[in-house]
N, C-alpha and C. Protein backbone atom coordinates (compact mmCIF):
# COMPACT_ATOMS: atom_id res chain seq x y z
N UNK A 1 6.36 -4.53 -20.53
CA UNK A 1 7.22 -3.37 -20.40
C UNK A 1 7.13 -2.55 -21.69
N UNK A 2 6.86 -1.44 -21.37
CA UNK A 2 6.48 -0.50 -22.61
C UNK A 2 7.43 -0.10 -23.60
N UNK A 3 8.83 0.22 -22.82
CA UNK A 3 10.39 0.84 -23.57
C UNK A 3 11.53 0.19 -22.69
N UNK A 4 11.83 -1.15 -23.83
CA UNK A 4 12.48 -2.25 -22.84
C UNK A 4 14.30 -1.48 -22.99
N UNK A 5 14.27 -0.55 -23.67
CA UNK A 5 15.98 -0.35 -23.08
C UNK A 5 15.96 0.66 -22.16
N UNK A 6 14.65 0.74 -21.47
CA UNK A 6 14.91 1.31 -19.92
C UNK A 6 14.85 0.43 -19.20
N UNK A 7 16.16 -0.29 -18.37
CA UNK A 7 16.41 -1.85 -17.39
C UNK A 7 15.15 -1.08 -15.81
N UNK A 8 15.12 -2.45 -15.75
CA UNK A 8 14.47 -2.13 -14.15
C UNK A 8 15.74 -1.28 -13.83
N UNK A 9 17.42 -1.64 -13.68
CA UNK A 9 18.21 -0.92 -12.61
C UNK A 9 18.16 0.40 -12.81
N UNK A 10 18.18 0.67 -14.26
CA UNK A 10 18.01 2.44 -14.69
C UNK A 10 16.87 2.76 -13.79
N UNK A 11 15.89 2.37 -14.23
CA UNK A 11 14.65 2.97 -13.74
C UNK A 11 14.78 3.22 -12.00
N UNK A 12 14.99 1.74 -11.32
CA UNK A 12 15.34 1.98 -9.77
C UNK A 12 16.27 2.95 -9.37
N UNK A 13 17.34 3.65 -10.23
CA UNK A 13 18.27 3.87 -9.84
C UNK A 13 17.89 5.85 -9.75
N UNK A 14 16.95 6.03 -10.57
CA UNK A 14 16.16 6.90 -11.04
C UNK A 14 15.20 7.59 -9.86
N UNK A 15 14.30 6.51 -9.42
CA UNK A 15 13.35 6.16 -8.45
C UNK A 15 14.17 6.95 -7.27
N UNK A 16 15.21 5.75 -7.03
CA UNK A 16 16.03 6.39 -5.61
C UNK A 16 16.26 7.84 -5.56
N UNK A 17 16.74 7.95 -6.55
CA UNK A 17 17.55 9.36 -6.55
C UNK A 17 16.51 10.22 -6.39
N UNK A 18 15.52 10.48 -6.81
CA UNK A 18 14.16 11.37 -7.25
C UNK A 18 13.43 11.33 -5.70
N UNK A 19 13.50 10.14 -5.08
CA UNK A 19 12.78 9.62 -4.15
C UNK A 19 10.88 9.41 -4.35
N UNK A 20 11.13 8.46 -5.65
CA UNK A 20 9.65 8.58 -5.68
C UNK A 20 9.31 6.67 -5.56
N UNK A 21 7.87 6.49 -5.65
CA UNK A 21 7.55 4.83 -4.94
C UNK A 21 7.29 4.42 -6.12
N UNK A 22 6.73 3.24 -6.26
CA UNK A 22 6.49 2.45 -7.41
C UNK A 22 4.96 2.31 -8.16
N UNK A 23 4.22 3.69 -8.33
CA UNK A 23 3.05 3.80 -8.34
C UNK A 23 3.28 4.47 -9.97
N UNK A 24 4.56 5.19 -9.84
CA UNK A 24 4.38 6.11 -11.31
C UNK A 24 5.76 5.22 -12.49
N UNK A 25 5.76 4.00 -12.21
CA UNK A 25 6.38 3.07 -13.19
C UNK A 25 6.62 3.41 -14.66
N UNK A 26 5.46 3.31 -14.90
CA UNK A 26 5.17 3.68 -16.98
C UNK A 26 5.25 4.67 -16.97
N UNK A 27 5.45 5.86 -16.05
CA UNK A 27 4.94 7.25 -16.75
C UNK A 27 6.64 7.24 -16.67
N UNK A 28 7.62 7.02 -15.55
CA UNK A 28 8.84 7.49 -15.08
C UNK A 28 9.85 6.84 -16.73
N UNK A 29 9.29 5.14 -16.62
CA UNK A 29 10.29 4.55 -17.70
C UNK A 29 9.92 5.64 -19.58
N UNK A 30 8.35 6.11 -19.55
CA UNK A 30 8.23 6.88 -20.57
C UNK A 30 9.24 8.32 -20.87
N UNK A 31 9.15 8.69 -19.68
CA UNK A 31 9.98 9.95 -19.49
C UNK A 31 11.26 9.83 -19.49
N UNK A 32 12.16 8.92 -19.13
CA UNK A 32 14.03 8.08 -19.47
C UNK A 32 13.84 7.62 -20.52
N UNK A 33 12.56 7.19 -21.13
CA UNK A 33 12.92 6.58 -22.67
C UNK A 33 13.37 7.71 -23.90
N UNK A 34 12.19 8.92 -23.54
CA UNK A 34 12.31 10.18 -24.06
C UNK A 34 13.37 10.61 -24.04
N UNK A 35 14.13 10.94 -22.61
CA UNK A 35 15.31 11.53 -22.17
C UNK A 35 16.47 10.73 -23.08
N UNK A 36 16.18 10.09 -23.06
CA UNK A 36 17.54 9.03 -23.83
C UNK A 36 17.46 9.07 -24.98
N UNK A 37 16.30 9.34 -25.70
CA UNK A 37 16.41 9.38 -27.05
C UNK A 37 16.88 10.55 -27.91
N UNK A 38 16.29 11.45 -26.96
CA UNK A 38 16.48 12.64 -27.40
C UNK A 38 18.26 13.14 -26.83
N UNK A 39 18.45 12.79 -26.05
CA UNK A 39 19.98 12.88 -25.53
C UNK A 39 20.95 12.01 -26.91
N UNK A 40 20.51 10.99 -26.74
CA UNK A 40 21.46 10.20 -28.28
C UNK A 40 21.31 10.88 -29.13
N UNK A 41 20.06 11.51 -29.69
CA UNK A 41 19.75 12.75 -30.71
C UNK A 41 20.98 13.07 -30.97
N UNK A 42 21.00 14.12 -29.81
CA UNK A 42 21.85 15.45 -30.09
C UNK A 42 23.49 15.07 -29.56
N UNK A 43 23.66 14.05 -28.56
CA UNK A 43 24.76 14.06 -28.21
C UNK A 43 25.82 12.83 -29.03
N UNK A 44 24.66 11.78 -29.28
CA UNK A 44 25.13 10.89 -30.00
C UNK A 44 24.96 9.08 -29.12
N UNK A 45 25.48 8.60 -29.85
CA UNK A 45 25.01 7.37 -29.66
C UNK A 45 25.99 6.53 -27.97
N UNK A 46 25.44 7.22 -27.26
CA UNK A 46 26.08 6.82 -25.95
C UNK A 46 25.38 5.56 -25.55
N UNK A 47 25.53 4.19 -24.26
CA UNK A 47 25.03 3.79 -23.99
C UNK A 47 24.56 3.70 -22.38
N UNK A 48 23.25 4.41 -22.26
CA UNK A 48 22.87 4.50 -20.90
C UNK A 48 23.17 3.35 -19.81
N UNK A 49 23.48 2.61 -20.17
CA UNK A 49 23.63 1.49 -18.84
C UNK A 49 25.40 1.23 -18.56
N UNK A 50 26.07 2.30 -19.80
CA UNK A 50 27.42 1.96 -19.53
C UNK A 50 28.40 3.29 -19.13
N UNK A 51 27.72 4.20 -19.38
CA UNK A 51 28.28 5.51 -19.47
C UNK A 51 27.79 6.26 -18.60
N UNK A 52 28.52 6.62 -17.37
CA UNK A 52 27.74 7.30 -16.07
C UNK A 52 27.44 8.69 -16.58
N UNK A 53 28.23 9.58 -16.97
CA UNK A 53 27.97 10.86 -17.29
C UNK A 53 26.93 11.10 -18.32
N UNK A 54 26.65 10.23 -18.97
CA UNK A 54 25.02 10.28 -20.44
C UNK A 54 24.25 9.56 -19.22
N UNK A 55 24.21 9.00 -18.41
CA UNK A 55 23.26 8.60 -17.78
C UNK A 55 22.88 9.79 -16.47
N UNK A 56 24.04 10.12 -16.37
CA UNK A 56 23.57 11.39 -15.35
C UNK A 56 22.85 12.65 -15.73
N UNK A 57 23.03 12.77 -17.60
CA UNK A 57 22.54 13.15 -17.88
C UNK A 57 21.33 13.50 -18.32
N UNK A 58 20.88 11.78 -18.94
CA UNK A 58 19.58 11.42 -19.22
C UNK A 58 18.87 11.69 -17.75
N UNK A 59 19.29 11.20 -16.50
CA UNK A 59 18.50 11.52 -15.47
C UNK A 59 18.12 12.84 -15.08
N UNK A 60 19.20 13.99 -15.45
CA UNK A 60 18.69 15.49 -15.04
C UNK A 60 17.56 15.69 -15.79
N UNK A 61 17.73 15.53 -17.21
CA UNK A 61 16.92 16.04 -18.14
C UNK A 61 15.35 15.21 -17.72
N UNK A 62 15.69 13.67 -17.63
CA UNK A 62 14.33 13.34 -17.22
C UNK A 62 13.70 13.94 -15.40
N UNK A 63 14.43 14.65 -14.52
CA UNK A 63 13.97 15.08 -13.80
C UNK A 63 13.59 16.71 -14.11
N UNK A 64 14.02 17.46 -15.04
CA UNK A 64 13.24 18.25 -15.73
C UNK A 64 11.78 17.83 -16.14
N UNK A 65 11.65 16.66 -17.07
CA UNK A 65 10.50 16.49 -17.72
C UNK A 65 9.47 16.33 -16.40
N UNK A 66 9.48 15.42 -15.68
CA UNK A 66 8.83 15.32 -14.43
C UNK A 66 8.65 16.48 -13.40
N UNK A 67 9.11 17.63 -13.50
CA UNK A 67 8.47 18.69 -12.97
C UNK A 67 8.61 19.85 -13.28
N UNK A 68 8.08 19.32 -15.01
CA UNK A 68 7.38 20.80 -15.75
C UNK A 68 8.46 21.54 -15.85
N UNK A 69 9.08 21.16 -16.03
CA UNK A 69 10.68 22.19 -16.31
C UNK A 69 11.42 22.30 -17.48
N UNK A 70 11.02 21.13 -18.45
CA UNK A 70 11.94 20.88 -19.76
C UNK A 70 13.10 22.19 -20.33
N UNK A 71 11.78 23.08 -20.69
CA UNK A 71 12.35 24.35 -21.52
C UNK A 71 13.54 24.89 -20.70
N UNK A 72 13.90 24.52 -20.07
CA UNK A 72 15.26 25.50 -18.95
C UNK A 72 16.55 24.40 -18.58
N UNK A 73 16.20 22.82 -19.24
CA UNK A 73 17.31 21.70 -19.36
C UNK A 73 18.45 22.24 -20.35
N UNK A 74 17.83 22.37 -21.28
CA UNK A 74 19.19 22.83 -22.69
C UNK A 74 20.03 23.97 -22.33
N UNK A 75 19.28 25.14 -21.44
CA UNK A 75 20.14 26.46 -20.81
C UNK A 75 21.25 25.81 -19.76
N UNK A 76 20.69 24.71 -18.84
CA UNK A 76 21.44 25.13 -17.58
C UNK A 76 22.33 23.78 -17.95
N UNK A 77 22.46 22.82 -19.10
CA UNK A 77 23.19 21.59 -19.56
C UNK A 77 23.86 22.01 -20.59
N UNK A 78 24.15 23.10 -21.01
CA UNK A 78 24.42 23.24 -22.71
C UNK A 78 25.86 22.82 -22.72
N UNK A 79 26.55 22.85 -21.31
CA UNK A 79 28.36 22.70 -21.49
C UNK A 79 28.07 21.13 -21.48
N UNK A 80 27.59 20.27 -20.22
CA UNK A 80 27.47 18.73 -20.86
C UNK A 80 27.34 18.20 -21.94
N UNK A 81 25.89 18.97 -22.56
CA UNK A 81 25.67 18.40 -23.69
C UNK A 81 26.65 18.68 -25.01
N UNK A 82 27.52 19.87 -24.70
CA UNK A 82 28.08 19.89 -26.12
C UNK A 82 29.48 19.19 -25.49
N UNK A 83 30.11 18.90 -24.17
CA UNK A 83 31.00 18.04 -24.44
C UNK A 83 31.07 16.56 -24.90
N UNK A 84 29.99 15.89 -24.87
CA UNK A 84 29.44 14.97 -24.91
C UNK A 84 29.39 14.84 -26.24
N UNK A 85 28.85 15.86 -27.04
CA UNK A 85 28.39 15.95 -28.30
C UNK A 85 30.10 15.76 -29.17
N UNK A 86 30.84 16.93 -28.35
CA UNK A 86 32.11 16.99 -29.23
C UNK A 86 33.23 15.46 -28.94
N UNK A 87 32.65 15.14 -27.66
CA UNK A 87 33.54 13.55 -27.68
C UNK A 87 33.33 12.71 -28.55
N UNK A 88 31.97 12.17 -28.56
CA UNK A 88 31.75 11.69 -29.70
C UNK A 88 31.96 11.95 -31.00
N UNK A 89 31.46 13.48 -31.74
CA UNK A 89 32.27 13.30 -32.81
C UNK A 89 33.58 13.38 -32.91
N UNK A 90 34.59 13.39 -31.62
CA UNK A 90 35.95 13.47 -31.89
C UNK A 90 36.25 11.75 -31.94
N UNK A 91 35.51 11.29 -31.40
CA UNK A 91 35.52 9.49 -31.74
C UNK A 91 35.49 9.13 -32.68
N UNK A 92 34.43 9.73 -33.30
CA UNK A 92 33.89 9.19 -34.86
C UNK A 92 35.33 9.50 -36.12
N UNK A 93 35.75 10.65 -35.77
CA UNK A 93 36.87 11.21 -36.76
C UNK A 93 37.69 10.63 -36.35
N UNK A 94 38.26 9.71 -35.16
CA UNK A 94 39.06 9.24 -34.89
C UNK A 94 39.39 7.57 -35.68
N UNK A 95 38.16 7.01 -35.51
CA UNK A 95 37.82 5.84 -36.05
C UNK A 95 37.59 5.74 -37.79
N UNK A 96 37.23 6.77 -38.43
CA UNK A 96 37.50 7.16 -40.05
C UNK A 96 38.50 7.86 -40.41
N UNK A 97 39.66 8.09 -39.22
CA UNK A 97 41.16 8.15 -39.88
C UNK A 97 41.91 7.36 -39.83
N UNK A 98 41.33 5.97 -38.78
CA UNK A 98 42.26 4.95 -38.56
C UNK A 98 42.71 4.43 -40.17
């Protein structure tokens, strides 16, 4: 397995939704590994297997990457991504005023 914190269930769960078969494996788990990394990037340190809304997210964005669409994810996500962004750092300030 190429990028083991993409679980088989992410990936299947991915598969379903997309409706694609089990022929494009490595390319799909490459493209959620991306999506996730780059999503923790900017939004922060979420965890995809626990957090439906960063995972719903990582999945739009990786169904961008898969059909040539990337450049038009950040326009049509920018309210997700910055609530996401501002939860977390409202966590972080929360936890260094305790």
């Amino acid at each position: 397995m190429d990028n083991p914190t993409i679980s088989d269930e992410i990936l299947k769960q991915f598969k379903e939704r997309m409706r694609l078969g089990d022929d494009e494996d490595d390319n799909l788990r490459r493209i959620l590994f991306a999506s996730n990394k780059d999503l923790v990037r900017v939004c922060g340190n979420y965890d995809l297997n626990d957090d439906e809304v960063f995972k719903e997210l990582v999945f739009e964005r990786s169904r961008y990457v898969y059909n040539d669409a990337l450049e038009y994810f950040d326009k049509n996500f920018l309210s997700q991504i910055n609530s996401l962004s501002i939860e977390k750092a409202l966590e972080e300030i929360k936890v260094d005023g305790e």
